[in-house]
Protein backbone atom coordinates (compact mmCIF):
# COMPACT_ATOMS: atom_id res chain seq x y z
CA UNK A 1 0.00 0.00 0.00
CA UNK A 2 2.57 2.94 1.10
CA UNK A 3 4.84 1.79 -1.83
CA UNK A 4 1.49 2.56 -4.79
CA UNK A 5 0.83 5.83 -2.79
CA UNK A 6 4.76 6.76 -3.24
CA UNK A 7 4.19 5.91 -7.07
CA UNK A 8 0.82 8.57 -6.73
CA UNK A 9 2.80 11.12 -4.86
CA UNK A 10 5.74 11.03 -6.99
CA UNK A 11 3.04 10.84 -10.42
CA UNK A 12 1.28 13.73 -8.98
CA UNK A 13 5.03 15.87 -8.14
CA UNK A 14 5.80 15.50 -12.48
CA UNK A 15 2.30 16.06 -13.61
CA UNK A 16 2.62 19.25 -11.33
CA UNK A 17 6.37 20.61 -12.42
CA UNK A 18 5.03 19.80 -16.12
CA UNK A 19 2.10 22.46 -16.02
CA UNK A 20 4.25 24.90 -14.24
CA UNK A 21 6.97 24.81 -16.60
CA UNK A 22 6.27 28.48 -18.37
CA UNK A 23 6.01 28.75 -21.91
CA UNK A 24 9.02 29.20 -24.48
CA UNK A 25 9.96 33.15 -24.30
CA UNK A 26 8.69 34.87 -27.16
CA UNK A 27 11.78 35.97 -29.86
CA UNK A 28 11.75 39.26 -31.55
CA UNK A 29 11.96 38.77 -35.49
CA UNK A 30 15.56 37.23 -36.44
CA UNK A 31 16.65 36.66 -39.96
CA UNK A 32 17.92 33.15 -40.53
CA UNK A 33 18.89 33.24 -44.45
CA UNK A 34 19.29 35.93 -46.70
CA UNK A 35 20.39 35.71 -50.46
CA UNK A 36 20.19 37.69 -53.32
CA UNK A 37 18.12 36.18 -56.18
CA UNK A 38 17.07 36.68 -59.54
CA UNK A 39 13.24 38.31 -60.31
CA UNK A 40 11.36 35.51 -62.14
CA UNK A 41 13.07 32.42 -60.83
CA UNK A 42 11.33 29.30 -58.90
CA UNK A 43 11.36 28.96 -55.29
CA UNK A 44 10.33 25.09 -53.83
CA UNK A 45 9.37 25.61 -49.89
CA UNK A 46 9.25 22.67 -47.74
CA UNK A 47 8.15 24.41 -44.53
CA UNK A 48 7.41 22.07 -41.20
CA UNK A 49 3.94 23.53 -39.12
CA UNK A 50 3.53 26.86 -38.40
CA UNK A 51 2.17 30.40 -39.08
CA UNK A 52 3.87 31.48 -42.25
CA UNK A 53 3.77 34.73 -43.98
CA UNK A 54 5.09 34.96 -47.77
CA UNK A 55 5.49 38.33 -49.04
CA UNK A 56 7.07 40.04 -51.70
CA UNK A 57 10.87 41.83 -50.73
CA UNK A 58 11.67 45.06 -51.22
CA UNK A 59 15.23 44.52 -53.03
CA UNK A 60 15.86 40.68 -55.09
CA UNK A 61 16.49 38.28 -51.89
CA UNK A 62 15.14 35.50 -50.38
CA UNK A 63 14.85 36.45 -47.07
CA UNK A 64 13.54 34.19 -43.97
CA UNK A 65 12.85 35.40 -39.86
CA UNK A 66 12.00 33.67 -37.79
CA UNK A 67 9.72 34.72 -34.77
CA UNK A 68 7.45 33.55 -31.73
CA UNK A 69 8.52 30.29 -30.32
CA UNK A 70 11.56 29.00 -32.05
CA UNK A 71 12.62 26.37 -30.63
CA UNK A 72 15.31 24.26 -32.36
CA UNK A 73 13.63 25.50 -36.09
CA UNK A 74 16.29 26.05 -38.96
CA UNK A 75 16.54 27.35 -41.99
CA UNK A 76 18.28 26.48 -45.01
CA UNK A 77 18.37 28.12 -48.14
CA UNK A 78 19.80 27.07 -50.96
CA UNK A 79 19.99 29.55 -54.74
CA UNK A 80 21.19 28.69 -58.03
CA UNK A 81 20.76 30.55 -61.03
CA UNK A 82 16.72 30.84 -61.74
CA UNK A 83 15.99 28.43 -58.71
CA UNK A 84 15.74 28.27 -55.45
CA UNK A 85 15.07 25.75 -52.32
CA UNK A 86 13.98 26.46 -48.95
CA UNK A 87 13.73 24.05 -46.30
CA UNK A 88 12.44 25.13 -42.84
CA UNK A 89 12.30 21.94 -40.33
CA UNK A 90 12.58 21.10 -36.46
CA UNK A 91 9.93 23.88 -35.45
CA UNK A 92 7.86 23.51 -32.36
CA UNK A 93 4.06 23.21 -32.02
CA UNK A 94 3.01 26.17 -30.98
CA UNK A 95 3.75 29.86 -31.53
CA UNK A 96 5.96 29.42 -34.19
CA UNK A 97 6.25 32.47 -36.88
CA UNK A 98 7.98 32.86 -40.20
CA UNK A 99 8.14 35.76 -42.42
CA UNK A 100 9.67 34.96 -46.06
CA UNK A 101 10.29 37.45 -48.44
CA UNK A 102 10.78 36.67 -52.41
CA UNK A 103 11.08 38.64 -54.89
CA UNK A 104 7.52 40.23 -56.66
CA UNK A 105 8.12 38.70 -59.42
CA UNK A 106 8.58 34.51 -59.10
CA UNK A 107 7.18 30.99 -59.40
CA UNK A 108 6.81 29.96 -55.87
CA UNK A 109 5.81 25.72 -54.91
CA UNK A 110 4.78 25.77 -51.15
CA UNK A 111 4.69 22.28 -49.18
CA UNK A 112 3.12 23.08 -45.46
CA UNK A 113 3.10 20.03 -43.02
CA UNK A 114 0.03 22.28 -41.38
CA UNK A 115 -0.35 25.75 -39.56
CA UNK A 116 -1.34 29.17 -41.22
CA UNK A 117 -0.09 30.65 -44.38
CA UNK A 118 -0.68 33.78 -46.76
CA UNK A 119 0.71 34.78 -49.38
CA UNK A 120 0.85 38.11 -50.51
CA UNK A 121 0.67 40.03 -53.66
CA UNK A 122 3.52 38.10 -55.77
CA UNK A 123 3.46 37.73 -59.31
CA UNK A 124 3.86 34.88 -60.87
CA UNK A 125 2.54 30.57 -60.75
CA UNK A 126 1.97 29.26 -57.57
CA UNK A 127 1.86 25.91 -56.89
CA UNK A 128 0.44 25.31 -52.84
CA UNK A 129 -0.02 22.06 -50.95
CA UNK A 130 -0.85 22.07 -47.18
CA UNK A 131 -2.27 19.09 -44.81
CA UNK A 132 -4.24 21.33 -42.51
CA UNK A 133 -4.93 24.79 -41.24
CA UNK A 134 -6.07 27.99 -43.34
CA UNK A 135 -4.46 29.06 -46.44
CA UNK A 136 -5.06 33.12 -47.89
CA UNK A 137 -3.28 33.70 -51.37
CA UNK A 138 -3.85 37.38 -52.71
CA UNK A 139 -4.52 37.65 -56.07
CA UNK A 140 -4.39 41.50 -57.15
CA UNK A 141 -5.60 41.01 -60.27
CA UNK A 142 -7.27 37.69 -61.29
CA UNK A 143 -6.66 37.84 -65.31
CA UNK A 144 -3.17 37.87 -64.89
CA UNK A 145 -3.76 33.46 -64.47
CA UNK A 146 -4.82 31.47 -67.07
CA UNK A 147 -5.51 28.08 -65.19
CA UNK A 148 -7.05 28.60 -61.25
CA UNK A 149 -7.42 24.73 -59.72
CA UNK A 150 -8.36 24.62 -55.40
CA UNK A 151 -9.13 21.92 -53.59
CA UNK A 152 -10.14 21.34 -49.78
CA UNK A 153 -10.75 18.14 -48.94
CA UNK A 154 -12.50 19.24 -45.46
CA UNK A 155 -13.64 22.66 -45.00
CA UNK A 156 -14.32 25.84 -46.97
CA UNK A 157 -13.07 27.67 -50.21
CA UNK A 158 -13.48 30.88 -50.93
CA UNK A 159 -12.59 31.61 -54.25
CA UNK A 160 -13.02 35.60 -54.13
CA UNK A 161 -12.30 37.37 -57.13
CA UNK A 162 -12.70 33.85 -59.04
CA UNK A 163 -16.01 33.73 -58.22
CA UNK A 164 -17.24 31.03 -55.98
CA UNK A 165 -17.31 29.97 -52.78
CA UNK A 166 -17.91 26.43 -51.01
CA UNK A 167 -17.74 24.22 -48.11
CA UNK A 168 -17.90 20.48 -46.71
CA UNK A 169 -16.53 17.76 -48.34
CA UNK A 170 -14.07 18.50 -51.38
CA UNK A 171 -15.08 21.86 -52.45
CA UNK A 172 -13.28 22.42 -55.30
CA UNK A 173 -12.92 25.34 -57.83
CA UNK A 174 -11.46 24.82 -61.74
CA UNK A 175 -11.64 28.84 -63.43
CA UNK A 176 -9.69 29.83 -66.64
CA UNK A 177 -8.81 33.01 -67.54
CA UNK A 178 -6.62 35.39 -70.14
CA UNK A 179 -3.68 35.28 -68.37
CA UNK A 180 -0.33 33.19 -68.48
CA UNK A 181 0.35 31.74 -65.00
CA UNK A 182 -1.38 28.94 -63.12
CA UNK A 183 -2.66 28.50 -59.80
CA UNK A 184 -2.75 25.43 -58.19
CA UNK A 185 -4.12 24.98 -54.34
CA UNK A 186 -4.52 21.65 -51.98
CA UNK A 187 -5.92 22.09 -48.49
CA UNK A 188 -6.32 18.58 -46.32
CA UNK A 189 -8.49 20.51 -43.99
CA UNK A 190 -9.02 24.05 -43.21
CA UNK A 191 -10.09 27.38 -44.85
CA UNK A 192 -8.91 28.04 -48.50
CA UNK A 193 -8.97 32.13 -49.36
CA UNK A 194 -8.51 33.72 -52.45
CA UNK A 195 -8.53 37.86 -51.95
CA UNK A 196 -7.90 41.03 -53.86
């Protein structure tokens, strides 16, 4: 009997210095890659969970910060001529921020493990894939694509200035228009927003 109450006690003592632990501290923006690259190349992201935020640079880099919680996340960018590869990884489940600038002009292919992620006004095909969470692309100007083709296959889509919105199971949107690049969107499970 007193050696199962120890076990209690002792449970009890790490279920209590767990909860008390305090959360991460919060980081003030870092940059964790910079390079200069060329307007109109292709950038491939393969970003592990979080809240991202892709928006166009003021000057031709790739440029990645890091903010929030974190934790043991890296970054590693890597440019050649026209293309580029970005690989953020290790970052930790909560609170977890990254702002990456690109060029305006560029071809960007996003792979998101889950979290939150908008893209801002950048010109060019984009090519988006993410497992879960809620997904905002701006599109300025919606005759600059010629091929628009969204998926979710659990929650909503709202296509904006492409016209239609959706939700349950697999809403899906296929639009063609005038212009020369193609959009391409997969959401496992979330909210899918197209703005102006």
């Amino acid at each position: 009997m007193k050696s199962s109450s120890t076990v209690v006690l002792l449970a009890a003592i790490a279920l209590a210095s767990c909860s008390s632990t305090p959360p991460a501290p919060e980081q003030p923006p870092t940059v964790k890659a910079d390079k200069p690259f060329v307007a109109a190349g292709s950038i491939e992201m393969q970003l592990d969970g979080g809240d991202y935020a892709i928006r166009a640079s003021t000057d031709e880099h790739v440029r990645i910060t890091f903010a929030g919680n974190t934790g043991n996340a890296t970054a590693d960018l890597t440019a050649t001529g026209t293309h580029a590869n970005l690989t953020v990884k290790d970052t930790p489940h909560n609170n977890f921020r990254s702002t990456i600038e690109v060029p305006a002009t560029a071809d960007i292919t996003i792979h998101l493990t889950g979290g939150n992620l908008e893209i801002g006004a950048i010109t060019g095909n984009k090519d988006i894939d993410s497992k879960a969470g809620n997904v905002t692309i701006s599109v300025p100007n919606a005759n600059d694509y010629g091929t628009v083709d969204a998926a979710v296959k659990v929650g909503n889509l709202d296509a904006g200035p492409f016209g239609k919105s959706d939700s349950g199971l697999a809403p899906q949107l296929k639009w063609s228009g005038p212009g020369k690049y193609k959009l391409t969107a997969n959401l496992g499970a979330g909210n899918l927003e197209m703005k102006h």
